[in-house]
Protein backbone atom coordinates (compact mmCIF):
# COMPACT_ATOMS: atom_id res chain seq x y z
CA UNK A 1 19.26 -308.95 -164.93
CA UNK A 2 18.43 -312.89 -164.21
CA UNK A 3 19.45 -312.27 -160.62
CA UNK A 4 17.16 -309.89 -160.84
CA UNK A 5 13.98 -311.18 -162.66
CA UNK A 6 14.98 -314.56 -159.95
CA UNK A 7 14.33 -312.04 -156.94
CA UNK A 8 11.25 -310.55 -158.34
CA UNK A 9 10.19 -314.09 -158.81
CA UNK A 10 10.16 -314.63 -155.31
CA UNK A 11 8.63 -311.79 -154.32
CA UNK A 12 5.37 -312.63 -156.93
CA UNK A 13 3.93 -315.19 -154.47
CA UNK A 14 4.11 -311.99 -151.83
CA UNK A 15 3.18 -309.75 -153.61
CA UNK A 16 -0.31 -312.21 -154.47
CA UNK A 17 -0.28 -312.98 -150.50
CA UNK A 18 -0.54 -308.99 -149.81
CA UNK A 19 -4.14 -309.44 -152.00
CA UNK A 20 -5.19 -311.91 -149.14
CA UNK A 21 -4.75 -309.61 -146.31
CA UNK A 22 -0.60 -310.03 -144.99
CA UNK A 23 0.99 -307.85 -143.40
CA UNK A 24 3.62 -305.74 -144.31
CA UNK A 25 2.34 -304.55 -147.35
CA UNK A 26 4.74 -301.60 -147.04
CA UNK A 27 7.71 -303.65 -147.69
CA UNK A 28 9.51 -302.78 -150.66
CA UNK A 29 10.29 -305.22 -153.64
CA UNK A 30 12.30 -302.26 -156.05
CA UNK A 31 13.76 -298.93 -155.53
CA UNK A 32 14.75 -296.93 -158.42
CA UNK A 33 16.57 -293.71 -157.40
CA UNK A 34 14.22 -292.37 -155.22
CA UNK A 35 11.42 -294.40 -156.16
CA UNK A 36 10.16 -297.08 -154.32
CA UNK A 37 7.82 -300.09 -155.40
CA UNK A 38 5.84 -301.77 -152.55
CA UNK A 39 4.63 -305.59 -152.67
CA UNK A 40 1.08 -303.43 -151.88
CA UNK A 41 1.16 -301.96 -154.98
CA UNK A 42 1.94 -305.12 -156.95
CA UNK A 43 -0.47 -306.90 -155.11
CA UNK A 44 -2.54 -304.44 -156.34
CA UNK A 45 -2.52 -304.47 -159.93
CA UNK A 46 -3.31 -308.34 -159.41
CA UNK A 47 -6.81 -309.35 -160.02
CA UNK A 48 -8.90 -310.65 -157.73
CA UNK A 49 -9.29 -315.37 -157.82
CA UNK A 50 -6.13 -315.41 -160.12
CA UNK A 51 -4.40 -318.58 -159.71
CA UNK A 52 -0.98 -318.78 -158.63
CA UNK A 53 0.76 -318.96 -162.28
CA UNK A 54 -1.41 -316.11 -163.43
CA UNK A 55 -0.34 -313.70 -160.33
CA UNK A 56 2.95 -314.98 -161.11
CA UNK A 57 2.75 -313.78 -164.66
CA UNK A 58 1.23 -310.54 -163.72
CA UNK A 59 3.29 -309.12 -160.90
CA UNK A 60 6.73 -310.23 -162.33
CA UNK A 61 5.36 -308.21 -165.73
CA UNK A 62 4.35 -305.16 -163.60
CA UNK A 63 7.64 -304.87 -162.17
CA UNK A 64 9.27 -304.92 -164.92
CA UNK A 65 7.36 -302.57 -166.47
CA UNK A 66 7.52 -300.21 -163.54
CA UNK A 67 11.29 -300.35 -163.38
CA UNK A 68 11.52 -299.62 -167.17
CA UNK A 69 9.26 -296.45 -166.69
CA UNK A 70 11.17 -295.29 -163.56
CA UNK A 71 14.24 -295.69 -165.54
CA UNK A 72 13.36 -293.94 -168.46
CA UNK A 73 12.02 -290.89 -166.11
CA UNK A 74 15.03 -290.79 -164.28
CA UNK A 75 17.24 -290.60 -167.65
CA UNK A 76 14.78 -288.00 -169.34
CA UNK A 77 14.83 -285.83 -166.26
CA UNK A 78 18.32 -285.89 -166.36
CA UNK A 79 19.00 -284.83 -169.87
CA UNK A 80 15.89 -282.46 -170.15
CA UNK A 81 16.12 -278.59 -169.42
CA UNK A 82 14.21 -277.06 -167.01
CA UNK A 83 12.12 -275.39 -169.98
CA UNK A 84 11.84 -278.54 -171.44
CA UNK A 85 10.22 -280.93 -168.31
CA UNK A 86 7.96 -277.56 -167.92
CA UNK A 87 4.96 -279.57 -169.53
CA UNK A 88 2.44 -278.24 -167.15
CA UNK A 89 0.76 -276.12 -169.74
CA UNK A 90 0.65 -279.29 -172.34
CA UNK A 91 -1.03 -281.53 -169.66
CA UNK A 92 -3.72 -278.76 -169.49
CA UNK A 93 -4.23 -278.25 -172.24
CA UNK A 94 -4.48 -282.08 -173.21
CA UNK A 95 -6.89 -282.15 -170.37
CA UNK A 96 -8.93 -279.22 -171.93
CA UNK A 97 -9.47 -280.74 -174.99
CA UNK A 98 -10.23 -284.31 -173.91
CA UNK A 99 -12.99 -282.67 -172.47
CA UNK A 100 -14.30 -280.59 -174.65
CA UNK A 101 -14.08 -284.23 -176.72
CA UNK A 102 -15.65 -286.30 -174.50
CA UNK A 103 -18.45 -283.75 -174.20
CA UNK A 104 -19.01 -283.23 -177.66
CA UNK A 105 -19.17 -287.17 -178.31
CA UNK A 106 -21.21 -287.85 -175.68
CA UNK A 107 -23.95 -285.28 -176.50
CA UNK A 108 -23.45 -286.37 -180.76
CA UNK A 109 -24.29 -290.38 -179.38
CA UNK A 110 -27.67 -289.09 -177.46
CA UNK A 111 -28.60 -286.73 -180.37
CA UNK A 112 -27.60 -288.39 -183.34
CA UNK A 113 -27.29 -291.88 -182.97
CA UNK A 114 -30.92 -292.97 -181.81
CA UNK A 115 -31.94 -291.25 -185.14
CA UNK A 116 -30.02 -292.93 -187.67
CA UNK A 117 -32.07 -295.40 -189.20
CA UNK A 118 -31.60 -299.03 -190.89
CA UNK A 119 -32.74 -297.80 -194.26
CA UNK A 120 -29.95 -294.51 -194.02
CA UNK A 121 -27.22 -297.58 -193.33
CA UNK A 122 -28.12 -299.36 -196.09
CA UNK A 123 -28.50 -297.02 -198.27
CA UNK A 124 -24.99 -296.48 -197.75
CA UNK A 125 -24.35 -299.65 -197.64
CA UNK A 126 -25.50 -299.85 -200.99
CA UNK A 127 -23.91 -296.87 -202.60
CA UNK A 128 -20.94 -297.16 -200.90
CA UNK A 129 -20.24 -301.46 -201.22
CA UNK A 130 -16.99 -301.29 -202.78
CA UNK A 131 -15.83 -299.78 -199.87
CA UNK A 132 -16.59 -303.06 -197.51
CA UNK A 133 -14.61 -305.80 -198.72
CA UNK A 134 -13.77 -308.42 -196.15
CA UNK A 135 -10.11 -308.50 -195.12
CA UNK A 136 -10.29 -311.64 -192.90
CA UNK A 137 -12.93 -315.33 -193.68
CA UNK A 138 -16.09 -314.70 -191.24
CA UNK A 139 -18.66 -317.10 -190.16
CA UNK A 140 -21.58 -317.58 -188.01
CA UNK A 141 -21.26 -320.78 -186.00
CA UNK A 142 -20.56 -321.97 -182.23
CA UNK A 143 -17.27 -323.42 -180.09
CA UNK A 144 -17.72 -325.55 -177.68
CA UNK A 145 -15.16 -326.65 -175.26
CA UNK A 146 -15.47 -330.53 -173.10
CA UNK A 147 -13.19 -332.01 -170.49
CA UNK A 148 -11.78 -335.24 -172.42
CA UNK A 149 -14.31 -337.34 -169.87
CA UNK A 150 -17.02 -336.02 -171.08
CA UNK A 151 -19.86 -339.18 -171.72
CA UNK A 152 -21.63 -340.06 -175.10
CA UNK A 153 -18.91 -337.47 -177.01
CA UNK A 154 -19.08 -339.49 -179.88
CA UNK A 155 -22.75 -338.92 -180.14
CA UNK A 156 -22.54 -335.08 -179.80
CA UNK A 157 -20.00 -335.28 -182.88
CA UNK A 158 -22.70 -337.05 -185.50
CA UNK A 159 -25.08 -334.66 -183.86
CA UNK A 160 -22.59 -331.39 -184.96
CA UNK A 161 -22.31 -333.05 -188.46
CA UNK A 162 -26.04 -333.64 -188.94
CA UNK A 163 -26.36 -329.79 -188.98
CA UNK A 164 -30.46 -330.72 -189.30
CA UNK A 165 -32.43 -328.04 -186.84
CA UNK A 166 -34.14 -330.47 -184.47
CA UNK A 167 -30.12 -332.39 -184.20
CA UNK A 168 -28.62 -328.84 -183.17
CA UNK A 169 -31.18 -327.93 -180.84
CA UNK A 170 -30.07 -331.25 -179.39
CA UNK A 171 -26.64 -330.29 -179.76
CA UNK A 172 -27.43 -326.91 -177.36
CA UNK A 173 -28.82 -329.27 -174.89
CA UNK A 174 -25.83 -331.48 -174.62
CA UNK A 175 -23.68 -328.12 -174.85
CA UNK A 176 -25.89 -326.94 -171.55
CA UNK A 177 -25.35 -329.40 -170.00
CA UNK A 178 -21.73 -330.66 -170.46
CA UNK A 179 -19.80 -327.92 -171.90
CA UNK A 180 -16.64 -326.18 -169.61
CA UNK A 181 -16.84 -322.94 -172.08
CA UNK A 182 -19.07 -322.42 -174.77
CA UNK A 183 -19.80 -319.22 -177.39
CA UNK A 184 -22.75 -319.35 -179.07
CA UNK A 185 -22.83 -316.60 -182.69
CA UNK A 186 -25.20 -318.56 -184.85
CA UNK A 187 -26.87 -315.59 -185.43
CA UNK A 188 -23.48 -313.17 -185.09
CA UNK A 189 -20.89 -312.57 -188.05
CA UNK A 190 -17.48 -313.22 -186.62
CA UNK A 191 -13.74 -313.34 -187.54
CA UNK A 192 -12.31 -316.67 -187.13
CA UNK A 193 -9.47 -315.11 -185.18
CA UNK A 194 -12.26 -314.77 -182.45
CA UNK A 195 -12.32 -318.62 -182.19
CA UNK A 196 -8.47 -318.89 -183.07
CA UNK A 197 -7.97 -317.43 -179.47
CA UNK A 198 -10.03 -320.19 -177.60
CA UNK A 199 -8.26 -322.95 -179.24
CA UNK A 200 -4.57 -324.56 -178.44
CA UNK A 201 -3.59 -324.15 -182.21
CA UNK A 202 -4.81 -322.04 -185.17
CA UNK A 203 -6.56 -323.32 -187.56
CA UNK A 204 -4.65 -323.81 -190.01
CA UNK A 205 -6.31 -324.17 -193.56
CA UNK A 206 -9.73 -321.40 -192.84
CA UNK A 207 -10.91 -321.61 -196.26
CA UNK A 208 -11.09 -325.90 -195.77
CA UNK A 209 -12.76 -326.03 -192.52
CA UNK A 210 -15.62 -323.24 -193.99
CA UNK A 211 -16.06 -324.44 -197.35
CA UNK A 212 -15.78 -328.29 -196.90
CA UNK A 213 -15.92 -329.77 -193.30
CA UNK A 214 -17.71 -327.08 -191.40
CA UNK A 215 -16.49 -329.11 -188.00
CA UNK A 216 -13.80 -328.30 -186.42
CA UNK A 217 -12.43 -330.20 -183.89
CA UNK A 218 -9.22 -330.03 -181.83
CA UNK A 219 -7.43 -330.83 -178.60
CA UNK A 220 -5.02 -330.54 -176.21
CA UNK A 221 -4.15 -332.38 -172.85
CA UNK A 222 -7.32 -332.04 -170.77
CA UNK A 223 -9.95 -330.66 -173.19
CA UNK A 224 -11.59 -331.11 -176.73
CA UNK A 225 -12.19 -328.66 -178.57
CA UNK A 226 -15.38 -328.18 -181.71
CA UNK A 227 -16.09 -324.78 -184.07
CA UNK A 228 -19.14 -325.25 -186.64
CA UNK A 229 -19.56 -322.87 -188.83
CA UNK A 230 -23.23 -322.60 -189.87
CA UNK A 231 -22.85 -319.56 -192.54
CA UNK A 232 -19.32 -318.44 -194.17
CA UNK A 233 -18.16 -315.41 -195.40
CA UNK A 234 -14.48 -314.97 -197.44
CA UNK A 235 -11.47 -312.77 -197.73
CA UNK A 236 -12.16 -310.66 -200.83
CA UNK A 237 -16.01 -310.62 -200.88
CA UNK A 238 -18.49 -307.83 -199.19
CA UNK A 239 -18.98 -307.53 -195.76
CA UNK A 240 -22.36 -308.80 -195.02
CA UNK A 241 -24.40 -305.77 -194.48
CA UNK A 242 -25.21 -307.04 -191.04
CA UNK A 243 -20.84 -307.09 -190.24
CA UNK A 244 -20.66 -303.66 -191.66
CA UNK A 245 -23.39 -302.14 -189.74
CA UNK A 246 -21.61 -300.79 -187.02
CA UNK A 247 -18.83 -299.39 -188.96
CA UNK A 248 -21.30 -297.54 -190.98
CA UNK A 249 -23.20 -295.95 -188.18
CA UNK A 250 -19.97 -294.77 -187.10
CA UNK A 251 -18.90 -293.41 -190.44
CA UNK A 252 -22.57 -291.52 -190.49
CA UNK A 253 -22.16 -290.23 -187.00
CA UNK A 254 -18.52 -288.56 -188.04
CA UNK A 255 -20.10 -287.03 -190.97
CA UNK A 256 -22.57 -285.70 -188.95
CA UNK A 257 -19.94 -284.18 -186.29
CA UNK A 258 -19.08 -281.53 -188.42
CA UNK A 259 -22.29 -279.74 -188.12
CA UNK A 260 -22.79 -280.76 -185.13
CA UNK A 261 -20.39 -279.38 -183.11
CA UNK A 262 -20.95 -275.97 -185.39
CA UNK A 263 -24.34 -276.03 -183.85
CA UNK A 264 -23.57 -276.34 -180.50
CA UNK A 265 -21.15 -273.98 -180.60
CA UNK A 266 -23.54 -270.99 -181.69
CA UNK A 267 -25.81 -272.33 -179.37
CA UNK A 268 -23.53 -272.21 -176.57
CA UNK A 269 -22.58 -268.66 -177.55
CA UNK A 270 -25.98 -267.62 -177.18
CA UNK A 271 -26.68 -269.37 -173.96
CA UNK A 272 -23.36 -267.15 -172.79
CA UNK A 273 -25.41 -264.22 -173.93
CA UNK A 274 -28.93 -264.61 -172.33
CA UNK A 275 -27.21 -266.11 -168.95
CA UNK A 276 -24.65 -263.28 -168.91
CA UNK A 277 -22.17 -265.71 -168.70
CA UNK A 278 -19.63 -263.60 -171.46
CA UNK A 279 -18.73 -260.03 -170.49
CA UNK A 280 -17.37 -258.15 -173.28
CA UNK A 281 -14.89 -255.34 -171.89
């Protein structure tokens, strides 16, 4: 298997050439029984400007994946009956009803959806707040990202822990004009796992950096790294109403699906009718 992972190794970097136009993109990389991988089809699943340790990354995980798929085939094929790889009729039907699915959600979003209102959410909201406790801390804030070089850093930092309106304004100036990656949610709930992604580490103590410092900072080789949190949220208490209004809409919509798709249905029935569409024999 390391021989092997070693080969398809090699065969990343042409696979991530066959995206810039080589030739022989019919050359195969793997062959599984009868099944052959082409450094075409790898090349493929590679996105567009990805650096060289990201194609790397990506084509030496699509192989593998592709092998492990082509042998699990080949062993189910061999120990299924014929009745039993007969799934024709399953796929159809799966396809039927995805349909059918698709259809009905599609016409519930342009009927219902527009019409449920802020005051039907929150009412409830209201009735129903138990319901919406908060299972991860939440805050509105921003993260900001700066190459280590960045001039007058130490300036932007006493601006951050200011927090007065006129010093962040200045603070979204600097961010403008400075920043590699910034995410502005001031006015957004989110989970701190959304900023936990952008950052080299974790951090660590949640409740500490919400409650007490509201600045985050931290850093790795090349870049620094802030989070302020302007408004804070905790595990335990409700779900601003704003953070659950999505979920509710959603919950409103389902109840309304029943009923719904009863509707359409006798209204389909009778379109059948006047269009002559159903023939009773």
């Amino acid at each position: 298997m390391k021989l092997l992972f070693f080969n398809i190794f090699l065969f990343v970097l042409l696979a991530a050439a066959c995206k810039r136009g080589n030739s022989d993109l019919e050359k195969p990389i793997l062959t599984v029984g009868d099944h052959v991988l082409t450094m075409e089809e790898v090349g493929n699943a590679i996105p567009a400007n990805s650096t060289e340790e990201d194609s790397t990354i990506i084509a030496n995980d699509y192989v593998k994946r592709w092998m492990n798929s082509e042998l699990m085939l080949r062993k189910a094929v061999l120990n299924l009956s014929k009745d039993e790889q007969n799934v024709d009729a399953l796929i159809e039907e799966y396809r039927r009803s995805l349909l059918v699915s698709l259809y009905q959600q599609k016409l519930l979003d342009q009927k219902y959806s527009p019409m449920i209102t802020d005051s039907e959410i929150e009412h409830y909201y209201n009735s129903m707040r138990e319901n919406f406790h908060l299972r991860e801390n939440i805050f509105k804030g921003l993260f900001v990202c700066f190459s280590k070089n960045t001039p007058k850093l130490d300036e932007f930092k006493q601006l951050l822990r200011l927090r007065d309106g006129e010093d962040l304004l200045n603070a979204k100036g600097f961010i403008v004009q400075y920043a590699r990656r910034s995410e502005d949610f001031l006015d957004t709930w989110v989970p701190v796992s959304f900023v936990n992604r952008m950052l080299p580490d974790n951090i660590s103590s949640e409740e500490d950096f919400l409650r007490s410092r509201r600045v985050y900072q931290a850093e790795d080789q090349e870049y620094i790294y802030f989070v302020v949190a302007k408004e804070s949220c905790f595990i335990d208490q409700y779900e601003p109403l704003e953070y659950a209004k999505d979920k509710i809409k959603s919950i409103l919509l389902n109840k309304k699906r029943f009923e719904f798709v009863k509707q359409l249905e006798e209204d389909l029935y009778n379109e059948g009718l006047e269009q002559k569409i159903i023939k009773f024999h």
